[in-house]
Structure formats: C-alpha cells, structure tokens
N, C-alpha and C. Protein backbone atom coordinates (compact mmCIF):
# COMPACT_ATOMS: atom_id res chain seq x y z
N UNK A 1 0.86 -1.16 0.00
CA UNK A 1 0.00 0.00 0.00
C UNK A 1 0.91 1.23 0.00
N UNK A 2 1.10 2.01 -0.88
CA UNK A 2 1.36 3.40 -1.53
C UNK A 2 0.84 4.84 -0.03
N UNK A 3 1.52 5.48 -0.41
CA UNK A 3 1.54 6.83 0.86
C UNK A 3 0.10 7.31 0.54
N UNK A 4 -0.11 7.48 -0.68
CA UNK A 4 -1.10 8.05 -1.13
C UNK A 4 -2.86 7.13 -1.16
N UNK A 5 -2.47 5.69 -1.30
CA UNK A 5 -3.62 5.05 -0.64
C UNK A 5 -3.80 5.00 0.93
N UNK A 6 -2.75 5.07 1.41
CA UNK A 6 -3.18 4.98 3.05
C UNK A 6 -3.91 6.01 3.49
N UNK A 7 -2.92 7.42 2.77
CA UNK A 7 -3.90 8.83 3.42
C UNK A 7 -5.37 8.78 3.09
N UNK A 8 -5.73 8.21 1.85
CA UNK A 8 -7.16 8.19 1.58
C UNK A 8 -7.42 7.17 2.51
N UNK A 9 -7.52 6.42 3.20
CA UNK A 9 -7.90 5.19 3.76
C UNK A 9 -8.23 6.00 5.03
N UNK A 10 -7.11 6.60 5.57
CA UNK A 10 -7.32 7.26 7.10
C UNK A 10 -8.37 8.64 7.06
N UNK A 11 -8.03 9.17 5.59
CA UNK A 11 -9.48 9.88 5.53
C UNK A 11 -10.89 10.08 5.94
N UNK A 12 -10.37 8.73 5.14
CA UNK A 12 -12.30 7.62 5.05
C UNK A 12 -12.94 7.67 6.48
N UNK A 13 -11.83 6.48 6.92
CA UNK A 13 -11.87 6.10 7.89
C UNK A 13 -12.21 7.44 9.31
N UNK A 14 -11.33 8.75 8.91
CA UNK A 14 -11.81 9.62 9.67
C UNK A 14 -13.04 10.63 9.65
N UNK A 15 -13.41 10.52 8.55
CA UNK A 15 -15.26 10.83 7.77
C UNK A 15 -15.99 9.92 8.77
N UNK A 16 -15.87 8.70 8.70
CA UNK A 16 -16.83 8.11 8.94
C UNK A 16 -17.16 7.95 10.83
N UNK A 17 -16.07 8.14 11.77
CA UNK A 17 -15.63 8.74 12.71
C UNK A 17 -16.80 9.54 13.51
N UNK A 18 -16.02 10.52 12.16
CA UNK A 18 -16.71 12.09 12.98
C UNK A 18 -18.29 12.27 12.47
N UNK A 19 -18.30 10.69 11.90
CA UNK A 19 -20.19 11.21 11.43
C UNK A 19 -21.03 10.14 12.60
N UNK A 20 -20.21 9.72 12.92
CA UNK A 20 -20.66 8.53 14.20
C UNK A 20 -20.97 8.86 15.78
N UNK A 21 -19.99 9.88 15.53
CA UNK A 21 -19.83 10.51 17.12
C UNK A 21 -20.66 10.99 17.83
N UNK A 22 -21.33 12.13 16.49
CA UNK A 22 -23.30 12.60 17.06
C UNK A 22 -24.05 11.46 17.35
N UNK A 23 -24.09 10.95 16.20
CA UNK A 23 -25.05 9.77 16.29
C UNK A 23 -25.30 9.19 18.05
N UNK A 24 -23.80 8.54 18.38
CA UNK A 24 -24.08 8.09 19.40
C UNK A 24 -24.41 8.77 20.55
N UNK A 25 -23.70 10.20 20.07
CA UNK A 25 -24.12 11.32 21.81
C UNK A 25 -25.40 11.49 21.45
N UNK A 26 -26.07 11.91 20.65
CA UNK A 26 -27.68 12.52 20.68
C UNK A 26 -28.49 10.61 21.07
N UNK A 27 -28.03 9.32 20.68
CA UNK A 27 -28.66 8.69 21.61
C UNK A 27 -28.81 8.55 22.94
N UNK A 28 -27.40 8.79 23.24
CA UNK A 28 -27.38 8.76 24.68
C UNK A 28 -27.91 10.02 25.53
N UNK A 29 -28.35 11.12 24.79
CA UNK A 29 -29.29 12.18 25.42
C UNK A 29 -27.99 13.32 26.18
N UNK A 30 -27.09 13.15 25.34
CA UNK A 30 -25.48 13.69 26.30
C UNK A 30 -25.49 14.88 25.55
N UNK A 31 -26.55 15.49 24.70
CA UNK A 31 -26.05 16.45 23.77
C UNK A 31 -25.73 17.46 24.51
N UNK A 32 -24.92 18.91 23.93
CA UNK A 32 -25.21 20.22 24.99
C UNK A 32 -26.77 20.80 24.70
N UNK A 33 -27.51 20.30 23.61
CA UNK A 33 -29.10 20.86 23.42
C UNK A 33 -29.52 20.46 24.47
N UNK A 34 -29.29 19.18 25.10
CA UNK A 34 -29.86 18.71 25.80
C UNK A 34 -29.85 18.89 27.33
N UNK A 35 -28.78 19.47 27.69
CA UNK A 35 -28.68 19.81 28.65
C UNK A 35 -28.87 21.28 29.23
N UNK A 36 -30.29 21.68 29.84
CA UNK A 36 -30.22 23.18 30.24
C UNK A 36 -30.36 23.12 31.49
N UNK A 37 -29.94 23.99 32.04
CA UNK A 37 -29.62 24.23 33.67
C UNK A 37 -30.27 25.74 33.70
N UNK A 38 -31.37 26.14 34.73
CA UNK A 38 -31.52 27.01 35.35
C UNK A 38 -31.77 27.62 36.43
N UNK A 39 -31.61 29.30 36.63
CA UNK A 39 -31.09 29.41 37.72
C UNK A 39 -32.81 30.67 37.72
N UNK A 40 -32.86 31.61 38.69
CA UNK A 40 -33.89 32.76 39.08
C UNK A 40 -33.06 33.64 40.05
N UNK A 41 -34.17 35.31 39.23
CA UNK A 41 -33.00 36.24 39.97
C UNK A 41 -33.86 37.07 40.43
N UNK A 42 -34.49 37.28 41.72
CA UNK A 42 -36.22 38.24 42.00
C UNK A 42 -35.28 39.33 42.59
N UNK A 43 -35.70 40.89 41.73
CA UNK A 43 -35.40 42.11 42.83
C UNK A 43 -36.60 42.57 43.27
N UNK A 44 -36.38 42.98 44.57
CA UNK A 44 -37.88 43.90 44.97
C UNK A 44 -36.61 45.48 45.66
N UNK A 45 -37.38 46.27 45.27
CA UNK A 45 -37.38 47.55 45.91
C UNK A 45 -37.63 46.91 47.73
N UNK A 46 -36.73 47.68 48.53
CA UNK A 46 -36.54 47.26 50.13
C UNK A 46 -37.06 48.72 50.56
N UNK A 47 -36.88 48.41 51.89
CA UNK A 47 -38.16 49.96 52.21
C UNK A 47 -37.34 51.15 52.37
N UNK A 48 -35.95 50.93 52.30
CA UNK A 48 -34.71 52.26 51.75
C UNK A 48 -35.13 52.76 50.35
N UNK A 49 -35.05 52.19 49.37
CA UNK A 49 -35.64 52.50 47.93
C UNK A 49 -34.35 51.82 47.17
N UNK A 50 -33.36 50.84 48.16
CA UNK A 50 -32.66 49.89 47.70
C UNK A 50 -33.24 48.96 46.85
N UNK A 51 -32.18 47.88 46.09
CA UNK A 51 -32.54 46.94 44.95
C UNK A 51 -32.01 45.85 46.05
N UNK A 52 -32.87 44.56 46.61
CA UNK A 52 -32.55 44.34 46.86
C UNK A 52 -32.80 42.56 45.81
N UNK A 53 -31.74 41.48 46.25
CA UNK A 53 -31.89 40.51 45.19
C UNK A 53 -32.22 38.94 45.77
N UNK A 54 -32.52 38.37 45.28
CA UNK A 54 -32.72 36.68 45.71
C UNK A 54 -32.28 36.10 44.44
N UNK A 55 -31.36 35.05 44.62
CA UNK A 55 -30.56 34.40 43.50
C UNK A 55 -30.82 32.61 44.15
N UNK A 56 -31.37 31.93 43.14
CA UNK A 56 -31.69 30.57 43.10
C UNK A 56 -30.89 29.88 42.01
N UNK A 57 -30.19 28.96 42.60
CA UNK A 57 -29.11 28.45 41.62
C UNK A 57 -29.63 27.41 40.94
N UNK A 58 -28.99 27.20 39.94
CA UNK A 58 -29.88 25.67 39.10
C UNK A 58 -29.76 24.43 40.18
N UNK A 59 -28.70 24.46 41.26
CA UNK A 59 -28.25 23.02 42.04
C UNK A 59 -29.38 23.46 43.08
N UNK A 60 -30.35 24.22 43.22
CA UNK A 60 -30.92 24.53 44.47
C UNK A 60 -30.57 25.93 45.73
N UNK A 61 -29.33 26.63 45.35
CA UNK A 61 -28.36 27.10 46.05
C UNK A 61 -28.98 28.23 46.56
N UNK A 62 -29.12 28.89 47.33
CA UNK A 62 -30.19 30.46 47.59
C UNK A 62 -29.04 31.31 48.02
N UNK A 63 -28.69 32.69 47.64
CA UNK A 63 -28.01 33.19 47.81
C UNK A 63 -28.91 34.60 47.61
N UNK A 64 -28.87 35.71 49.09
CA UNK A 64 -29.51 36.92 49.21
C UNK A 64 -28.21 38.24 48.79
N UNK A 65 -28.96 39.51 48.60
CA UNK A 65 -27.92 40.60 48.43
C UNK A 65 -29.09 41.34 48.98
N UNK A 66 -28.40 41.98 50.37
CA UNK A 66 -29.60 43.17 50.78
C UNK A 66 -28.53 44.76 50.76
N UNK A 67 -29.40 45.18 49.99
CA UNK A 67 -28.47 46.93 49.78
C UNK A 67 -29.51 47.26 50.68
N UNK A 68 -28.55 48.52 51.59
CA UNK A 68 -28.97 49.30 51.94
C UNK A 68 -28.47 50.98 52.18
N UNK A 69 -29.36 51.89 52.02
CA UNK A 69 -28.57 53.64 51.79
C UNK A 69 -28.49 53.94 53.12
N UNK A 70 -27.27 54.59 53.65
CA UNK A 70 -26.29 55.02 54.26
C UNK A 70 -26.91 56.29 54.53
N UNK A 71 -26.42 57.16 55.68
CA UNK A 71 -27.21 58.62 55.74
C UNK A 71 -26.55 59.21 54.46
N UNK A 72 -25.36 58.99 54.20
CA UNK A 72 -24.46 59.85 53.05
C UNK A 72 -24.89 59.32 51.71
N UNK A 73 -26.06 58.77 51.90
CA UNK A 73 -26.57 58.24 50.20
C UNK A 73 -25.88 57.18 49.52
N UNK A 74 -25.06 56.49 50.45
CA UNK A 74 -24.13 55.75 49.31
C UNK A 74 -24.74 53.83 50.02
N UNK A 75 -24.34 53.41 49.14
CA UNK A 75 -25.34 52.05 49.10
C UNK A 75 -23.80 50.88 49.64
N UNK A 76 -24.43 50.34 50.85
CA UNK A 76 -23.88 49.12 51.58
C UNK A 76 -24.37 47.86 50.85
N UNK A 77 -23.61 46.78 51.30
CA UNK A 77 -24.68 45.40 51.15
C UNK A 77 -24.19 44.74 51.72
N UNK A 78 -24.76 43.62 51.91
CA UNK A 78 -24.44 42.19 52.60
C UNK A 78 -25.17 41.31 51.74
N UNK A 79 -24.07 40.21 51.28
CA UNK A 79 -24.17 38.76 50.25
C UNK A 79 -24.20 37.82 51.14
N UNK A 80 -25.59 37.32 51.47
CA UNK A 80 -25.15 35.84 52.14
C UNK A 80 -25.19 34.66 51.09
N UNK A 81 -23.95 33.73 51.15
CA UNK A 81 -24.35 32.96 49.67
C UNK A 81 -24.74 31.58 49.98
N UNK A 82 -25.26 30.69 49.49
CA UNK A 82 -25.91 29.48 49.64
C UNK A 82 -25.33 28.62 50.68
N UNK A 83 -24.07 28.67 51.15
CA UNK A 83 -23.44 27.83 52.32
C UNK A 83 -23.47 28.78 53.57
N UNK A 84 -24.46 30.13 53.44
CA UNK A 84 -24.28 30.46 54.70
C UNK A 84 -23.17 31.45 55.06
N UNK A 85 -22.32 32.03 54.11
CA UNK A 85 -20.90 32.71 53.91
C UNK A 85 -21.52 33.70 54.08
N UNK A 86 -21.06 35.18 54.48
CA UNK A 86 -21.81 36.73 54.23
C UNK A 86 -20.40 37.38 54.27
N UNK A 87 -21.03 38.20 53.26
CA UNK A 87 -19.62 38.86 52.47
C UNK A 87 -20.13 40.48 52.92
N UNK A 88 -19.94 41.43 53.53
CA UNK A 88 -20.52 42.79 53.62
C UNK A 88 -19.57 44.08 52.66
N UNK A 89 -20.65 44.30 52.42
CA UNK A 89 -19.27 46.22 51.42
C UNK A 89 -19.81 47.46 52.25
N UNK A 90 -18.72 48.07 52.88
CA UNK A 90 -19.07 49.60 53.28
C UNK A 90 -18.03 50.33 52.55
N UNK A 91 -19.29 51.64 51.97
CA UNK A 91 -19.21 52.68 51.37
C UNK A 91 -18.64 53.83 52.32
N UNK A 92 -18.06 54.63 52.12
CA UNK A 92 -17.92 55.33 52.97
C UNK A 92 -17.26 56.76 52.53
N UNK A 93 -17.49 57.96 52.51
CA UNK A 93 -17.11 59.24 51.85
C UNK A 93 -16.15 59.66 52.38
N UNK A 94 -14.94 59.93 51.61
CA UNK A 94 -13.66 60.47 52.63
C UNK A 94 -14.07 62.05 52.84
N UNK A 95 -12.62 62.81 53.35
CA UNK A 95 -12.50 63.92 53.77
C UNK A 95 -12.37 64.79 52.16
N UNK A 96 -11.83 64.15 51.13
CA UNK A 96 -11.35 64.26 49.45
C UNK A 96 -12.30 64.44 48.83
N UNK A 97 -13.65 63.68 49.41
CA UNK A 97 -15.17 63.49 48.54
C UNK A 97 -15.25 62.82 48.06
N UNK A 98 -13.99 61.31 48.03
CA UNK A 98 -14.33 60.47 46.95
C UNK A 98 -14.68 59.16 47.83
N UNK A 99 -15.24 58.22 47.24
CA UNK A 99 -16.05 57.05 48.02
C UNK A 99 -14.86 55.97 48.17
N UNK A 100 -14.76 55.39 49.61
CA UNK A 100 -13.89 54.47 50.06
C UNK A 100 -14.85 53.31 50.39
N UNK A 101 -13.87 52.38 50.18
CA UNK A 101 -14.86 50.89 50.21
C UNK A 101 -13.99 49.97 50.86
N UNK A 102 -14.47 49.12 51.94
CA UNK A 102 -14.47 48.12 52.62
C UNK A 102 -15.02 47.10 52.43
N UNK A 103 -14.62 45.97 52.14
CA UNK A 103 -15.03 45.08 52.22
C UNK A 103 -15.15 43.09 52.98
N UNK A 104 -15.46 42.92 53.81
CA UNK A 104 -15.22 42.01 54.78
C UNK A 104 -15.90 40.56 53.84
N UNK A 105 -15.18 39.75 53.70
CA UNK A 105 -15.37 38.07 53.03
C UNK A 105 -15.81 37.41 54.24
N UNK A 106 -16.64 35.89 53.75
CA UNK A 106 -17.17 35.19 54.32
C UNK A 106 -15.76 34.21 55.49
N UNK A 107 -15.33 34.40 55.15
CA UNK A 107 -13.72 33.54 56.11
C UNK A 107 -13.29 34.98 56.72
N UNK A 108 -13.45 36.11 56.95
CA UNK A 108 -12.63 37.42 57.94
C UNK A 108 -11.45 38.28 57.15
N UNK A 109 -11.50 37.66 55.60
CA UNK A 109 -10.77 38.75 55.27
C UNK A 109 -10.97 39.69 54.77
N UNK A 110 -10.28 41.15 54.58
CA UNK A 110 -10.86 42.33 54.75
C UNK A 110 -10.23 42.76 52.90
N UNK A 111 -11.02 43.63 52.37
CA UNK A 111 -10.52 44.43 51.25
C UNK A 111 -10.70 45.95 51.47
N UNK A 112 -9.49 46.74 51.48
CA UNK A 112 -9.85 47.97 51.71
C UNK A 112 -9.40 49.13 50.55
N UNK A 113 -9.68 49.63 49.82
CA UNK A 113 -10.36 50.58 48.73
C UNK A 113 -10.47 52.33 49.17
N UNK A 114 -9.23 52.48 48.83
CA UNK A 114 -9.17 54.05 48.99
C UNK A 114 -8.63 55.10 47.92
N UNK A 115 -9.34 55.69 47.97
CA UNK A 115 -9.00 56.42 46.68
C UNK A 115 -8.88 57.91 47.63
N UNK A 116 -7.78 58.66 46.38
CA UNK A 116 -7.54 59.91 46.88
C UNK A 116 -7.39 61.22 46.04
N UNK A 117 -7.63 62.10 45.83
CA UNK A 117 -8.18 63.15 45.14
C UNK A 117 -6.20 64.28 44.80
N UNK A 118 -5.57 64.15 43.39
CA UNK A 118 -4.23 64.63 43.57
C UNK A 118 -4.81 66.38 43.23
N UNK A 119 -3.60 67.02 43.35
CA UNK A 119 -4.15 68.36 43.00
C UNK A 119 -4.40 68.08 41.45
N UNK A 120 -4.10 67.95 40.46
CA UNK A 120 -4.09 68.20 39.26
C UNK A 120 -5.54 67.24 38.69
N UNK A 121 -6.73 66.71 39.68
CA UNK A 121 -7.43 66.37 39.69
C UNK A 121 -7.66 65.02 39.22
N UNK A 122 -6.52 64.31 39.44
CA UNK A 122 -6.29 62.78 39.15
C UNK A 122 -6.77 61.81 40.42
N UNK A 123 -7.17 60.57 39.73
CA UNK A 123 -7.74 59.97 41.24
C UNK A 123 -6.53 59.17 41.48
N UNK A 124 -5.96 58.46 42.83
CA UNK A 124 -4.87 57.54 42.89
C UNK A 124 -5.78 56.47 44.02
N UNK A 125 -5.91 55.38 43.50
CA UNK A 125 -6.22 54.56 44.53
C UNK A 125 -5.51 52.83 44.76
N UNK A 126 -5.68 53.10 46.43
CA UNK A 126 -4.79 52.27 47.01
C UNK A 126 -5.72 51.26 47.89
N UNK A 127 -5.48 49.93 47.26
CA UNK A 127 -5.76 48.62 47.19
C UNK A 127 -4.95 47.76 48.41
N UNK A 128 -5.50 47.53 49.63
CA UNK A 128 -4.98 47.00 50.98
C UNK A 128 -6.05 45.64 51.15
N UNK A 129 -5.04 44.35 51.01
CA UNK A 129 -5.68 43.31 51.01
C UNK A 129 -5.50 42.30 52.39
N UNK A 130 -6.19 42.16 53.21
CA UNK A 130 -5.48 41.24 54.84
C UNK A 130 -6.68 39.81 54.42
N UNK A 131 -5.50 38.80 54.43
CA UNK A 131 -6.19 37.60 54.42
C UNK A 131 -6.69 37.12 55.94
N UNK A 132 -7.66 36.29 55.59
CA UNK A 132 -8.06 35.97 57.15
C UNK A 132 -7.33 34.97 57.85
C-alpha cells in the first residue's frame, strides 16, 4: 500500500468517525441541546428605595444581596451565599469626597479601597488586602 492510498484510507476512515460521534451522543441524550440548567434572579425595591436581590441556583443554592442607603446616600450590602458565607461592602465618603470601600469576606478577610483626590485632579487609589 502506496503513501497516497493509506492517506485516503485514514481519511475515510476519519469521515466516517466524525459522522458517528453525534449519532451516538444525541442517543445517549449527552447532547449540549440537551442539557439546560436554570437558575432565578427576583429584585424587589426594600423599604430604603434599595434593589434588593434573591438568587436561586440551578443546584438549588439560595443566595440573598440586601443593599442598603447610608445617611451619606451611598449604598452598603451584605451577600449571604448558599453555604451560609456573608460577604458585607461599606461605602464610605472620605474627607477628598471620593467614596472608600471596605469590604469584609465570608472567612474574615478584609478588602480595603481608597481612593484619593491629587491636585491636578487625578484619582490615585490604594488597594490594601489582609487575608483571614
């Protein structure tokens, strides 16, 4: 057998392959058509005039986000996520006018978010990360 009959042979042979392969996944019901997963996302207005959210995972998972406004207008939250974890963000207005953010993770570690106002009206912000 010649170079040139084999390549046609493995051709063939690889046509016929890749026309088999559906065949057998769409019997076995393995397609990706076949598989849809969904999830639900309800906001209601909270009695701040916050958005607040309910998230239902396709596995069952319930995970809340309650915003709430601050006297300084600026919007907090707390994420509790399906294992019970609560993640909180505080907003907070510096002395500069620009908004600083805190943030505390479900394990105690902290993210802290400061931004600062240069004269030439540039923002510079500084990113302080403490693991728990």
């Amino acid at each position: 057998m010649n170079t040139r009959t084999t390549l046609i042979a493995a051709l063939v042979a690889l046509g016929t392959l890749a026309a088999a392969v559906p065949a057998v996944a769409q019997a076995e019901g393995t397609t990706a058509k076949n598989q849809s997963r969904t999830h639900t996302i309800q906001r209601a207005k909270g009695a701040d005039g916050a958005v607040d959210a309910t998230r239902t995972g396709s596995n069952g998972g319930v995970s809340t986000v309650d915003r709430s406004k601050g006297a300084d207008g600026l919007t907090d939250k707390v994420v509790t996520g399906p294992k019970g974890g609560v993640t909180t963000t505080d907003r907070v207005r510096g002395t500069d006018g620009l908004v600083d953010k805190t943030t505390t993770g479900p394990k105690g570690g902290t993210k802290a978010t400061d931004r600062a106002l240069n004269a030439d009206g540039t923002v510079n912000k500084t990113v302080t990360t403490t693991r728990p």
